[in-house]
PDB file of N, CA and C in Angstrom:
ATOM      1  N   UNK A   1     -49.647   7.057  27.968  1.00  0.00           N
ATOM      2  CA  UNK A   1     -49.349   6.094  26.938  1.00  0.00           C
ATOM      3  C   UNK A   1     -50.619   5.776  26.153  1.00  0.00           C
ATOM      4  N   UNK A   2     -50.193   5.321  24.906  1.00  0.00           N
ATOM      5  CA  UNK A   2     -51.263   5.374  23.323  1.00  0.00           C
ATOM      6  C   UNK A   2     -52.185   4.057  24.444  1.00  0.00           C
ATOM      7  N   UNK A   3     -53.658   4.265  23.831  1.00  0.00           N
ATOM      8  CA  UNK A   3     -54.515   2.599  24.698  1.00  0.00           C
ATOM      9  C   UNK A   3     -55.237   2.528  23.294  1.00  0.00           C
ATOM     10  N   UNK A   4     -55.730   1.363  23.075  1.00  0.00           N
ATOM     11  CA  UNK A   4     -56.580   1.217  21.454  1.00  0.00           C
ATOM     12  C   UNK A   4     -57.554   0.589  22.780  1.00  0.00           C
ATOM     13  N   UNK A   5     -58.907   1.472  22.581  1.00  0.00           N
ATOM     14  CA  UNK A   5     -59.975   0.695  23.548  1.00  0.00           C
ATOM     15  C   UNK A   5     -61.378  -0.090  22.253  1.00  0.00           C
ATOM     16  N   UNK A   6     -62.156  -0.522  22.426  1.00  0.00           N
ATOM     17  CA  UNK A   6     -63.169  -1.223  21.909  1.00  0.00           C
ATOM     18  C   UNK A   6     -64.530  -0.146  22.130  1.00  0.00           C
ATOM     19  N   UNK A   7     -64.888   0.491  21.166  1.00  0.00           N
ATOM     20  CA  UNK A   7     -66.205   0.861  21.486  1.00  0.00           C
ATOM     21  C   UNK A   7     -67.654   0.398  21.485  1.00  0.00           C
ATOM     22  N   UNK A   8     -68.631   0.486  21.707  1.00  0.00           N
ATOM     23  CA  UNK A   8     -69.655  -0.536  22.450  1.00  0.00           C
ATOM     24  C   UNK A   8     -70.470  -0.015  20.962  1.00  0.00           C
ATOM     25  N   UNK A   9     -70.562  -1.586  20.279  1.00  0.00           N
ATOM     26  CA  UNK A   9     -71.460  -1.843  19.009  1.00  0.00           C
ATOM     27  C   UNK A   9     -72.861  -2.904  19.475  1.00  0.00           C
ATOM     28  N   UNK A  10     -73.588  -2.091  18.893  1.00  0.00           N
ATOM     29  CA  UNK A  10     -75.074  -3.319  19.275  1.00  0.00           C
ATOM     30  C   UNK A  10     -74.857  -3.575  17.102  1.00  0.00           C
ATOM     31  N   UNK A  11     -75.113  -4.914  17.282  1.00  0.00           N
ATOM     32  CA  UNK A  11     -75.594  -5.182  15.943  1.00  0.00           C
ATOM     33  C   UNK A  11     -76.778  -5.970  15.741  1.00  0.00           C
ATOM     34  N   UNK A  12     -77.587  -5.840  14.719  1.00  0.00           N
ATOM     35  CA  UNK A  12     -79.014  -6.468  13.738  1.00  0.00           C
ATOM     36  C   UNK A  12     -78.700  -6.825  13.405  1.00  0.00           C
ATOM     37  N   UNK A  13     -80.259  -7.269  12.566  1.00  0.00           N
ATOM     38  CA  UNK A  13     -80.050  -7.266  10.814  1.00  0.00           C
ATOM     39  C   UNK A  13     -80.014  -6.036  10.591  1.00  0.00           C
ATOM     40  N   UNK A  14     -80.571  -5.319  10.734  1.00  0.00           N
ATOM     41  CA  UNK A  14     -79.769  -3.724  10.093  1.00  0.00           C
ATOM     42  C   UNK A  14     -79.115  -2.694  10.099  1.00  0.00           C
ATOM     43  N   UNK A  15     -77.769  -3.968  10.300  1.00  0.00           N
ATOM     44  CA  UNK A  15     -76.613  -3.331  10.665  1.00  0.00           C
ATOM     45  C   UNK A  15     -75.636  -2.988  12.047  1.00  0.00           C
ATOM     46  N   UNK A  16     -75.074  -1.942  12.503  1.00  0.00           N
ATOM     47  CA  UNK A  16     -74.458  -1.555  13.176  1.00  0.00           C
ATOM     48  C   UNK A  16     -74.929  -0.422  13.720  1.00  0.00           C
ATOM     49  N   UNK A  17     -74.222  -0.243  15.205  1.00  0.00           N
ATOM     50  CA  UNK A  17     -74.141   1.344  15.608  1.00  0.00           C
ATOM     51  C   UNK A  17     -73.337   0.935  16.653  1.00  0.00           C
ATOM     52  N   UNK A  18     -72.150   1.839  16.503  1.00  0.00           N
ATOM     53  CA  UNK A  18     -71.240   2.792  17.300  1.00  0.00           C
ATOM     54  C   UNK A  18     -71.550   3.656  18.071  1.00  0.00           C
ATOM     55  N   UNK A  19     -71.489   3.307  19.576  1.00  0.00           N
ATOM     56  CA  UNK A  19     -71.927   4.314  20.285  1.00  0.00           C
ATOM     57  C   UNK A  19     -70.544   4.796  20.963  1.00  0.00           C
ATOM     58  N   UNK A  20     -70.363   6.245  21.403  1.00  0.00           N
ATOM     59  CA  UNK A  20     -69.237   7.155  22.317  1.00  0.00           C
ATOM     60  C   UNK A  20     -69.645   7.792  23.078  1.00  0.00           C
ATOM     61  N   UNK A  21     -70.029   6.920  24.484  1.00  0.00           N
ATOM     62  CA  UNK A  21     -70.900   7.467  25.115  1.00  0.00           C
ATOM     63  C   UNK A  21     -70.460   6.921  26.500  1.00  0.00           C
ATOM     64  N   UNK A  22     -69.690   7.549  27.333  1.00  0.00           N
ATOM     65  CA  UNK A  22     -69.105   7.429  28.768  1.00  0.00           C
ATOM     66  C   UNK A  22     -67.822   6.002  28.372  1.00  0.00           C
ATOM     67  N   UNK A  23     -67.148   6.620  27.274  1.00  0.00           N
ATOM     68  CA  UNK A  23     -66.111   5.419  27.392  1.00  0.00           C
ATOM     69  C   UNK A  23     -64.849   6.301  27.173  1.00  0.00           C
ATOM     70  N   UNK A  24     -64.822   7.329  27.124  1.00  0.00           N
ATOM     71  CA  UNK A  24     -63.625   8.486  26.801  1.00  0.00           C
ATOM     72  C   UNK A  24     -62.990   8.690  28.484  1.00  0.00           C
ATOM     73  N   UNK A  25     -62.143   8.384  28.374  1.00  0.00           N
ATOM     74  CA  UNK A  25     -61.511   9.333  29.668  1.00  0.00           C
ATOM     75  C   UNK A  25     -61.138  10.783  30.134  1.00  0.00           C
ATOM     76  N   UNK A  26     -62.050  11.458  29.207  1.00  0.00           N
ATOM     77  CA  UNK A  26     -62.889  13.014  29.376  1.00  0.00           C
ATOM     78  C   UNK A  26     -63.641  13.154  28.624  1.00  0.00           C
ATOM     79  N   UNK A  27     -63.826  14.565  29.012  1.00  0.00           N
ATOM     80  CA  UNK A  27     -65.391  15.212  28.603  1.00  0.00           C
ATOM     81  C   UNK A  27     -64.928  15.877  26.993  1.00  0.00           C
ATOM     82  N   UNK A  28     -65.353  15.980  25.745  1.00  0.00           N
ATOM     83  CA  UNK A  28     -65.156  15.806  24.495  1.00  0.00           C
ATOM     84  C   UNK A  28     -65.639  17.600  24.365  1.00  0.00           C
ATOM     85  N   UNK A  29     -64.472  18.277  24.261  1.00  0.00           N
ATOM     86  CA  UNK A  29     -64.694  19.934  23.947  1.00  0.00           C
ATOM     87  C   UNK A  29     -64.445  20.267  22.560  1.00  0.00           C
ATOM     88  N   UNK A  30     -64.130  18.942  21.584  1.00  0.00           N
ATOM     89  CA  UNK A  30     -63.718  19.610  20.309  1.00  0.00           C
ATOM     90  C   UNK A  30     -64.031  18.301  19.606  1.00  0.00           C
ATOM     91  N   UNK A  31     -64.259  18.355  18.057  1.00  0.00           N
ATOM     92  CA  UNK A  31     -64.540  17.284  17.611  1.00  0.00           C
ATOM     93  C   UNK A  31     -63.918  17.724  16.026  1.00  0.00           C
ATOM     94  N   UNK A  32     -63.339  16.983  15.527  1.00  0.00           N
ATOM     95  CA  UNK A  32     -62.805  17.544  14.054  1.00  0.00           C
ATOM     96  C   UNK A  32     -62.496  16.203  13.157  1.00  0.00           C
ATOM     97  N   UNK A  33     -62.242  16.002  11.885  1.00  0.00           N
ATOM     98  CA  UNK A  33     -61.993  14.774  11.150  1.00  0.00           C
ATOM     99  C   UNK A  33     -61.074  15.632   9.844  1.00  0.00           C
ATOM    100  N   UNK A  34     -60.369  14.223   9.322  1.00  0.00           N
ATOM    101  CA  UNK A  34     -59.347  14.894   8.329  1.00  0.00           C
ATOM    102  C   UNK A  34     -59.658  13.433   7.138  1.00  0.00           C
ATOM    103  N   UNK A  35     -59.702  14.223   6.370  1.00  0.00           N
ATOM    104  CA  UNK A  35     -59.947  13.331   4.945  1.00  0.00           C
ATOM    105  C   UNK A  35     -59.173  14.159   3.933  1.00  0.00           C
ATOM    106  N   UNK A  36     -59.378  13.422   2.866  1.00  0.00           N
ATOM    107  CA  UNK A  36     -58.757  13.370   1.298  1.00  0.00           C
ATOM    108  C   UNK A  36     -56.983  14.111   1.460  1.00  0.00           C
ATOM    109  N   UNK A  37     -56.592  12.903   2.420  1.00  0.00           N
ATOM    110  CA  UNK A  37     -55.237  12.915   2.375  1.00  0.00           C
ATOM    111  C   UNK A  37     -54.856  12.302   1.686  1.00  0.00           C
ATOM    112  N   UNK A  38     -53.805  13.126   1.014  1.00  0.00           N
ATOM    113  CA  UNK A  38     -52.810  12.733  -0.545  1.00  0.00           C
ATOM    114  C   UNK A  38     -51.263  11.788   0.259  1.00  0.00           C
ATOM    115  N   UNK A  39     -50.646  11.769   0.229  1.00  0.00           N
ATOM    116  CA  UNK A  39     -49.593  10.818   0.915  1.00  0.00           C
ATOM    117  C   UNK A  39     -48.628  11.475   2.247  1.00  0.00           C
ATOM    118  N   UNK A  40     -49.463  12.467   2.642  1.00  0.00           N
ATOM    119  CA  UNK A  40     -48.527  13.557   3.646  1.00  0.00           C
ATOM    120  C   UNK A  40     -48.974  12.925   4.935  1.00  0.00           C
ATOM    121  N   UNK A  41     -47.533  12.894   5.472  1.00  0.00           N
ATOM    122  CA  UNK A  41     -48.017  12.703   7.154  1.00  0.00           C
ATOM    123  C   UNK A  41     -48.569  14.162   7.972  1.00  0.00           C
ATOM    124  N   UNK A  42     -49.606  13.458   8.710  1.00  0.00           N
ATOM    125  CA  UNK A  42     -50.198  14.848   9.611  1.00  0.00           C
ATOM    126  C   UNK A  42     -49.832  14.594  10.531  1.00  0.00           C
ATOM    127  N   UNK A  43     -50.122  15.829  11.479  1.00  0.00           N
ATOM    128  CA  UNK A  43     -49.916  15.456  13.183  1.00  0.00           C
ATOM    129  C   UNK A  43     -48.394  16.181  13.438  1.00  0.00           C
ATOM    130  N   UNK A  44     -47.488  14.825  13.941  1.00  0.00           N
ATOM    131  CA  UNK A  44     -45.906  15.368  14.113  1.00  0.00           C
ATOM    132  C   UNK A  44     -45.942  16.851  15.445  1.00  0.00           C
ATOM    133  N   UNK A  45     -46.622  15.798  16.471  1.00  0.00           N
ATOM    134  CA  UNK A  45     -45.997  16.691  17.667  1.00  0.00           C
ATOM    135  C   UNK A  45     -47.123  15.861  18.994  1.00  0.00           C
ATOM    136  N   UNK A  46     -47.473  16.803  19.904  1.00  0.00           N
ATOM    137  CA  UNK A  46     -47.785  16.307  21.080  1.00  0.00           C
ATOM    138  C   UNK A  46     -48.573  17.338  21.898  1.00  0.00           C
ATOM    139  N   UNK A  47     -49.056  17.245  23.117  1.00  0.00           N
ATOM    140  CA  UNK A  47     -49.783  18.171  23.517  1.00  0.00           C
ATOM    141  C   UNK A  47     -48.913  18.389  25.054  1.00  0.00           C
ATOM    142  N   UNK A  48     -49.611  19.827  25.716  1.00  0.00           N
ATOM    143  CA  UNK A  48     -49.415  19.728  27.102  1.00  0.00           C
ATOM    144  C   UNK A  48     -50.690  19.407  28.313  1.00  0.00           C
ATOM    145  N   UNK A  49     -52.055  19.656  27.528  1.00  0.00           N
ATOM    146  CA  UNK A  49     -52.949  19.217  28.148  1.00  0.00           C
ATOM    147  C   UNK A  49     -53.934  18.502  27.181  1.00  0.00           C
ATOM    148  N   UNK A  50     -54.264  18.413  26.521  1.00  0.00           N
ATOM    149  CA  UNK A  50     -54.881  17.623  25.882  1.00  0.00           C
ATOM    150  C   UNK A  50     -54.820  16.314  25.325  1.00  0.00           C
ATOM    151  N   UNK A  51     -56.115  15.289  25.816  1.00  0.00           N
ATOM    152  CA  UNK A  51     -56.133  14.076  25.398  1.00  0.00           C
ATOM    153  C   UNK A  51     -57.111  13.909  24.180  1.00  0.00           C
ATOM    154  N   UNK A  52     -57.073  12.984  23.122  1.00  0.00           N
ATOM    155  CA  UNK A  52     -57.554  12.846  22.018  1.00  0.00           C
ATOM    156  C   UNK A  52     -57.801  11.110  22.398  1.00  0.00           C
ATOM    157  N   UNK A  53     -59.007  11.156  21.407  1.00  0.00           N
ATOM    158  CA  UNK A  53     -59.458   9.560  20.847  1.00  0.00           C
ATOM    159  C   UNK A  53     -60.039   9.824  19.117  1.00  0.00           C
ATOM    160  N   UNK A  54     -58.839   8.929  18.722  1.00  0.00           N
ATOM    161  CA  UNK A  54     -59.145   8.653  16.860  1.00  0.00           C
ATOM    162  C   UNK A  54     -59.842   8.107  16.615  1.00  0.00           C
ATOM    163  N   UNK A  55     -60.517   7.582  15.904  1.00  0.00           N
ATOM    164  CA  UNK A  55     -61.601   6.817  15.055  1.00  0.00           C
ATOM    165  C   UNK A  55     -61.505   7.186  13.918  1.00  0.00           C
ATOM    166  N   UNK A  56     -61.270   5.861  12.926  1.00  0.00           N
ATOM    167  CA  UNK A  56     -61.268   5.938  11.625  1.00  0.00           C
ATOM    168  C   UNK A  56     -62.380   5.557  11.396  1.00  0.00           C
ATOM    169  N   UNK A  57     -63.542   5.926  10.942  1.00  0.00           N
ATOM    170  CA  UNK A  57     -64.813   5.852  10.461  1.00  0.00           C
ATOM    171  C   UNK A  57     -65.217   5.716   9.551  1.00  0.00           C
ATOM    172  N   UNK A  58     -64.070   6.274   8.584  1.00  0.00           N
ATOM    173  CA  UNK A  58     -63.986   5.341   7.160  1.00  0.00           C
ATOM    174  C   UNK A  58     -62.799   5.284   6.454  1.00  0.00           C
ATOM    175  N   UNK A  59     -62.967   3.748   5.717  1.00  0.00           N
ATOM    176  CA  UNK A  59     -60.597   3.567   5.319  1.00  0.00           C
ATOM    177  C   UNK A  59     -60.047   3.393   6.322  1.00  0.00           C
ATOM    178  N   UNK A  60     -58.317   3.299   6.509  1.00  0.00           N
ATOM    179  CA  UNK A  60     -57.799   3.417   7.403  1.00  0.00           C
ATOM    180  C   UNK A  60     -56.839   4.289   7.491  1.00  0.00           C
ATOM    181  N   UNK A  61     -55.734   4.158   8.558  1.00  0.00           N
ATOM    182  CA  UNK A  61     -54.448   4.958   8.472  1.00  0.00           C
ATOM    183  C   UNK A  61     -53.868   4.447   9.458  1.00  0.00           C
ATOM    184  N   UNK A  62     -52.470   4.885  10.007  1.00  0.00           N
ATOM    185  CA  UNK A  62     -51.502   4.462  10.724  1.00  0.00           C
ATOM    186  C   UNK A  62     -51.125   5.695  11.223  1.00  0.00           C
ATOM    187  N   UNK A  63     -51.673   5.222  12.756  1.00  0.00           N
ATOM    188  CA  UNK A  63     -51.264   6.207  13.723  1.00  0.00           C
ATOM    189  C   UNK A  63     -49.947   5.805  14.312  1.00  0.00           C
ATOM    190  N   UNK A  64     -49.168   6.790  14.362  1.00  0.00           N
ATOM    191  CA  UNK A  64     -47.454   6.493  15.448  1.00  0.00           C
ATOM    192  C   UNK A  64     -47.016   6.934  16.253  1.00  0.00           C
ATOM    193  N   UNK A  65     -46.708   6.380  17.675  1.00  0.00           N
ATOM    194  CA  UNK A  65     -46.340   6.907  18.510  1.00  0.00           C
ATOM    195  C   UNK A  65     -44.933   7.045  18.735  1.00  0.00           C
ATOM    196  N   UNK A  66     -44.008   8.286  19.077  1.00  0.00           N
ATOM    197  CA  UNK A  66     -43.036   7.907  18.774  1.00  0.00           C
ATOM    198  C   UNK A  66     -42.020   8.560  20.290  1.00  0.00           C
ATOM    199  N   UNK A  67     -41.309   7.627  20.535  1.00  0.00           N
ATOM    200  CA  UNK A  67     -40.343   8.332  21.276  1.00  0.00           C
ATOM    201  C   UNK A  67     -38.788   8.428  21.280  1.00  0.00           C
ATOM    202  N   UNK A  68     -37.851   9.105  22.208  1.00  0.00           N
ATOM    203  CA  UNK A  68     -36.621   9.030  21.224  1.00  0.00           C
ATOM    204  C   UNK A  68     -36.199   7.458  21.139  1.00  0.00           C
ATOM    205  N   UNK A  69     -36.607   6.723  21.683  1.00  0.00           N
ATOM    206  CA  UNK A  69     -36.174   5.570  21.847  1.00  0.00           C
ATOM    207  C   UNK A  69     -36.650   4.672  20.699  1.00  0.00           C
ATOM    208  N   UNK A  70     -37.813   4.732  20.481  1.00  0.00           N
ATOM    209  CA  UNK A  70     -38.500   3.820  19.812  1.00  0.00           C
ATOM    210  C   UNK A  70     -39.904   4.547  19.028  1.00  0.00           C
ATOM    211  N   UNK A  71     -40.505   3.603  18.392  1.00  0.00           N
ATOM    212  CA  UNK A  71     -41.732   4.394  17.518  1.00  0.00           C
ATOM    213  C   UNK A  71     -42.772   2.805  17.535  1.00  0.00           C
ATOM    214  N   UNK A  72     -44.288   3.004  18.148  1.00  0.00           N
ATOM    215  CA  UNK A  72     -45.106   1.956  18.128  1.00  0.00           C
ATOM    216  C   UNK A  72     -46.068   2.721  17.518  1.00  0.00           C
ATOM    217  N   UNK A  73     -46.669   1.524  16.053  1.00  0.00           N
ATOM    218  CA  UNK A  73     -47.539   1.917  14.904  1.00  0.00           C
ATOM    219  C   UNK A  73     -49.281   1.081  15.626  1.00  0.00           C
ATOM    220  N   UNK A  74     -50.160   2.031  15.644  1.00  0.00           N
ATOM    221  CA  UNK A  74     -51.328   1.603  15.422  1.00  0.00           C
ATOM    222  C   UNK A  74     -52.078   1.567  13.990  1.00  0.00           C
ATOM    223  N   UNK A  75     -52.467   0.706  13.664  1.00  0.00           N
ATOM    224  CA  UNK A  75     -53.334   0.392  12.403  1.00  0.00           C
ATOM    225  C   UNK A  75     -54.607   0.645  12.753  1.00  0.00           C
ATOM    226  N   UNK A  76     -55.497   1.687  12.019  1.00  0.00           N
ATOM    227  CA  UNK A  76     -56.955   2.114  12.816  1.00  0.00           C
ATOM    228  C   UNK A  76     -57.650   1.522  11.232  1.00  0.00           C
ATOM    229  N   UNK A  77     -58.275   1.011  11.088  1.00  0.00           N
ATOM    230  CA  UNK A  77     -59.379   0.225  10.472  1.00  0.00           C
ATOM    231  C   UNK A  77     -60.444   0.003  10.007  1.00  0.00           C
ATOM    232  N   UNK A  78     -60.997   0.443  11.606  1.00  0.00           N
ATOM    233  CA  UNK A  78     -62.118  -0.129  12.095  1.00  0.00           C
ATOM    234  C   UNK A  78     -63.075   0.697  13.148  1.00  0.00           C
ATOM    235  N   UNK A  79     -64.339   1.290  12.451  1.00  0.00           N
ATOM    236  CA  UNK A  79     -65.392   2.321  12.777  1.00  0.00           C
ATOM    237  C   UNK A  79     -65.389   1.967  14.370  1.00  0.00           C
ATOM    238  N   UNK A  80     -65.142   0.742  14.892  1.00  0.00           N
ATOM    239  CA  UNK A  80     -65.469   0.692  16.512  1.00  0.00           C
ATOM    240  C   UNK A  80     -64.431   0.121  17.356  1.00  0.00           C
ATOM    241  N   UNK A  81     -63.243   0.603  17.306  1.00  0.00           N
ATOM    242  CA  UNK A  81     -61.773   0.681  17.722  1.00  0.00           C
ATOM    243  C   UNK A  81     -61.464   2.464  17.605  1.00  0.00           C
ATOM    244  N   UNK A  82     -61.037   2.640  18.998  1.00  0.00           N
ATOM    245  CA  UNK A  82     -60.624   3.799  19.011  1.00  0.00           C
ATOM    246  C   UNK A  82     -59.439   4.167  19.812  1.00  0.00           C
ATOM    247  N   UNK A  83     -58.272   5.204  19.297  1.00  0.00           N
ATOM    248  CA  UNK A  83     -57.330   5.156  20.255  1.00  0.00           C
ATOM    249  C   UNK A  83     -57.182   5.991  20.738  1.00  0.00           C
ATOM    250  N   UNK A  84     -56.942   6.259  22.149  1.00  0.00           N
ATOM    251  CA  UNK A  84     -56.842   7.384  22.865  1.00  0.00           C
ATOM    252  C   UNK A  84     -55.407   7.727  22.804  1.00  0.00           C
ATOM    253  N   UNK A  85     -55.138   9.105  22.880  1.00  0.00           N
ATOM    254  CA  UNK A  85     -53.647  10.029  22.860  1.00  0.00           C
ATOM    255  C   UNK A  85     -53.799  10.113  24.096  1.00  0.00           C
ATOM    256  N   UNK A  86     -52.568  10.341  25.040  1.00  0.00           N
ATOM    257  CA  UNK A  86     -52.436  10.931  26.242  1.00  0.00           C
ATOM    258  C   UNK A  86     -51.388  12.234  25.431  1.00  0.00           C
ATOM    259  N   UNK A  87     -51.443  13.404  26.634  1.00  0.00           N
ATOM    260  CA  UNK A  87     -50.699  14.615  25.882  1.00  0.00           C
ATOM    261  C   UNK A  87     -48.986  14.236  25.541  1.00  0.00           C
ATOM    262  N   UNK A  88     -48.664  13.500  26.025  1.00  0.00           N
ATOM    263  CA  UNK A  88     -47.372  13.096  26.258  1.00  0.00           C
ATOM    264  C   UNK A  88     -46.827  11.891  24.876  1.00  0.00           C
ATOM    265  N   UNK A  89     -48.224  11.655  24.349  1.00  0.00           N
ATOM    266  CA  UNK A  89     -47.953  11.053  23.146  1.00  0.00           C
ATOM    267  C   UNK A  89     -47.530  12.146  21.835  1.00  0.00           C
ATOM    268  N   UNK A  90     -46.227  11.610  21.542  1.00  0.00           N
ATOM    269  CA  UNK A  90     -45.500  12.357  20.305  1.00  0.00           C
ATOM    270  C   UNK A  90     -46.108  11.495  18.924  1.00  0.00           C
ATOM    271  N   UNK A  91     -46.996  11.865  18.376  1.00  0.00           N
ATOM    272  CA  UNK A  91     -47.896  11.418  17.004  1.00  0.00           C
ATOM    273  C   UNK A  91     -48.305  12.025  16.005  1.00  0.00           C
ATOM    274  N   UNK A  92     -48.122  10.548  14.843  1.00  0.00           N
ATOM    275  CA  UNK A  92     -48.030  11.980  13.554  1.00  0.00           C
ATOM    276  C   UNK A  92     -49.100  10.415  12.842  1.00  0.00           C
ATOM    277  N   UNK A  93     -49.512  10.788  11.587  1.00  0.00           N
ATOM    278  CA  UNK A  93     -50.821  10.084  11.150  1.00  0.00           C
ATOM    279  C   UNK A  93     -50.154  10.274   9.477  1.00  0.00           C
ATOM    280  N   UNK A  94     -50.365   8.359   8.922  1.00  0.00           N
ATOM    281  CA  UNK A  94     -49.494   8.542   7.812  1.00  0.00           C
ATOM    282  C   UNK A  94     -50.238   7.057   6.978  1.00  0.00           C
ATOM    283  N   UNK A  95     -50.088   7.010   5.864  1.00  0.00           N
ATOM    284  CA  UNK A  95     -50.747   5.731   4.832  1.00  0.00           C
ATOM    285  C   UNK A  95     -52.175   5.909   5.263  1.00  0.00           C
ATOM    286  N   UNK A  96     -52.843   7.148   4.820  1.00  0.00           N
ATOM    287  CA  UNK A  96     -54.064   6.881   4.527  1.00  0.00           C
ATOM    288  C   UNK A  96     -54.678   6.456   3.553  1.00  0.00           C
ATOM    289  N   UNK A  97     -55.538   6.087   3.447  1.00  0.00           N
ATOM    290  CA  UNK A  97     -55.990   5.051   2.161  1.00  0.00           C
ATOM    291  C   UNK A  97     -57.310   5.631   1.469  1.00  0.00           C
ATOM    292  N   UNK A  98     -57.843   5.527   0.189  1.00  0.00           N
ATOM    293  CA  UNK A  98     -58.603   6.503  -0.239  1.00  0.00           C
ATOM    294  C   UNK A  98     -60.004   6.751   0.646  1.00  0.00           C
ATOM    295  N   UNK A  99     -60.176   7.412   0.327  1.00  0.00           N
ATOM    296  CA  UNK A  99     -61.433   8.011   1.211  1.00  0.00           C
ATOM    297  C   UNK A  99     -61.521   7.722   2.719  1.00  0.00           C
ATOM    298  N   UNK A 100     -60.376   7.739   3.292  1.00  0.00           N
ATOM    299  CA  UNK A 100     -60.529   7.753   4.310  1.00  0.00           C
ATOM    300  C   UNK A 100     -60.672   8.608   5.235  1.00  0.00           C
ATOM    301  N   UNK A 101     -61.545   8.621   6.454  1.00  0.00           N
ATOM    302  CA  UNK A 101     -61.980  10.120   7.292  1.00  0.00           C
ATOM    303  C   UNK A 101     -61.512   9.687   8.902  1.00  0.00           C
ATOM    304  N   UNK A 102     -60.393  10.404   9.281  1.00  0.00           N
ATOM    305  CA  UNK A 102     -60.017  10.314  10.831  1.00  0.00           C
ATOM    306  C   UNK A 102     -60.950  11.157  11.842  1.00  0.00           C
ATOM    307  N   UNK A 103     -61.710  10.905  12.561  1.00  0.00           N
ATOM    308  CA  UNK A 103     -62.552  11.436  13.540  1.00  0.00           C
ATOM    309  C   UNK A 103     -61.236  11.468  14.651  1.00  0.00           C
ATOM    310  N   UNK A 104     -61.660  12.878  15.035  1.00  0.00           N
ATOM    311  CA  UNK A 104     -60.791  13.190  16.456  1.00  0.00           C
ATOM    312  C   UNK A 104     -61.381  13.752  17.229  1.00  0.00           C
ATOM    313  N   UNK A 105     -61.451  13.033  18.547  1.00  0.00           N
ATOM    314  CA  UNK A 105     -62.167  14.141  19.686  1.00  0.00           C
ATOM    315  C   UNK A 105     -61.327  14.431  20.692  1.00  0.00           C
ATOM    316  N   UNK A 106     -61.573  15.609  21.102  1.00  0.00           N
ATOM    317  CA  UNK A 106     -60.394  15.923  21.792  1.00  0.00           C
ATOM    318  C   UNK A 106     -60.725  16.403  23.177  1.00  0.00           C
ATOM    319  N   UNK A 107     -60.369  16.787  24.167  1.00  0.00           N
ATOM    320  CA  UNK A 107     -60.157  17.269  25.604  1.00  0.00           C
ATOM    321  C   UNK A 107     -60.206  18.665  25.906  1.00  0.00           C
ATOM    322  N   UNK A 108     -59.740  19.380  24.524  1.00  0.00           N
ATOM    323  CA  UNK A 108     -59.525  20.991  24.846  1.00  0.00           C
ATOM    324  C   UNK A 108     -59.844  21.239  23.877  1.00  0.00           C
ATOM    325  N   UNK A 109     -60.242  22.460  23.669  1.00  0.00           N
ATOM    326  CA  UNK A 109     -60.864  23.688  22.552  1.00  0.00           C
ATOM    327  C   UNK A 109     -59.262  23.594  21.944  1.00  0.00           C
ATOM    328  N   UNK A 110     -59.223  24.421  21.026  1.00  0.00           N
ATOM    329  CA  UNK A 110     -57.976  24.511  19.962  1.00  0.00           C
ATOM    330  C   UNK A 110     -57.020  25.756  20.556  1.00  0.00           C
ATOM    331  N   UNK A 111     -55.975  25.644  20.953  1.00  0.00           N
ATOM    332  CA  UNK A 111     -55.099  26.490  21.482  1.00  0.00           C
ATOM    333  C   UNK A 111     -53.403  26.250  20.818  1.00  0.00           C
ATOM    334  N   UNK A 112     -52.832  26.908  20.021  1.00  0.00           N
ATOM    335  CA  UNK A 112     -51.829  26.556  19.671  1.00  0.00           C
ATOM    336  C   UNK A 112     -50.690  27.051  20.195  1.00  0.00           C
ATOM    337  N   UNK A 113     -50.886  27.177  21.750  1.00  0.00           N
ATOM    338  CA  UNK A 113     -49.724  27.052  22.983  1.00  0.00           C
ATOM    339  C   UNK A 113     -49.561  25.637  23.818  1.00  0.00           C
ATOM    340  N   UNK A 114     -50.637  24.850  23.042  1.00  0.00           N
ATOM    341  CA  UNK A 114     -50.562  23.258  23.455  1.00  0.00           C
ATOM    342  C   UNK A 114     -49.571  22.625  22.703  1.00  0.00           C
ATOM    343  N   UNK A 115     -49.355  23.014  21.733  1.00  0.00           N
ATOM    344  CA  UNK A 115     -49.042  21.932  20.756  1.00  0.00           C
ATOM    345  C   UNK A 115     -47.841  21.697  20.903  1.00  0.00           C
ATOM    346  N   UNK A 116     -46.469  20.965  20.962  1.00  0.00           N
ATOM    347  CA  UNK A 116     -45.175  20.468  21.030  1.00  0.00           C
ATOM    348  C   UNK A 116     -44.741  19.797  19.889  1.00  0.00           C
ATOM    349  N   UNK A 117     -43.776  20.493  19.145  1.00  0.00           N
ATOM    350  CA  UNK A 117     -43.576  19.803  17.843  1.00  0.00           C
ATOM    351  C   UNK A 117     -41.914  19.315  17.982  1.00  0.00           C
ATOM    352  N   UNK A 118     -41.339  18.710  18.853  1.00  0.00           N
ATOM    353  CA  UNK A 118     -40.029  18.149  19.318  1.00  0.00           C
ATOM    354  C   UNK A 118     -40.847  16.946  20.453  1.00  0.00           C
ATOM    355  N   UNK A 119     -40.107  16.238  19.617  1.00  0.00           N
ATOM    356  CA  UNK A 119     -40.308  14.388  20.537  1.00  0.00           C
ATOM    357  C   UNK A 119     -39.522  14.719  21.967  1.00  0.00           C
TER     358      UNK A 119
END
């Protein structure tokens, strides 16, 4: 199940930093981000082994989890809020807002015998 965890910010006066550093519930084999989305939902499926954590790092978007039963919306925001996917999460990524960049890290190298595109 979707978790929105808090990532560990030291702040100044000059500024911020975001650290991702032993707060993932694995070891990070892939790292990718998606920007200058026009109004299309991405995503729309699920994994069999792989776990992910989002970070919107800049703008936002609306992550959804969905099952046949029901569908729960995360609002990502915010550079030090991050949500972890379990593989079993059915999610698709939608109302991005201009310039916004989704950071994804993921659990597994890219294999497209993972992917599940039926809820």
């Amino acid at each position: 199940m979707a978790e929105l965890i808090q990532l560990p910010t030291f702040t100044d006066n000059r500024g911020k930093l975001t650290v991702i550093e032993k707060c993932l519930p694995f070891d990070i084999e892939r790292v990718y981000y998606i920007y200058d989305v026009d109004d299309s939902i991405r995503g729309w499926h699920k994994h069999k082994k792989t776990v992910q954590a989002a970070v919107a790092v800049s703008g936002e978007c609306t992550i959804v989890i969905k099952t046949l039963d029901s569908e729960r919306k995360y609002q990502l925001n915010r550079p030090d809020q991050c949500l972890i996917l379990m593989p079993d999460d059915f999610h698709y990524m939608e109302n991005f807002s201009q310039h916004a960049v989704l950071m994804v890290l993921a659990s597994e190298f890219f294999d497209p015998n993972d992917y599940i595109t039926e809820i």
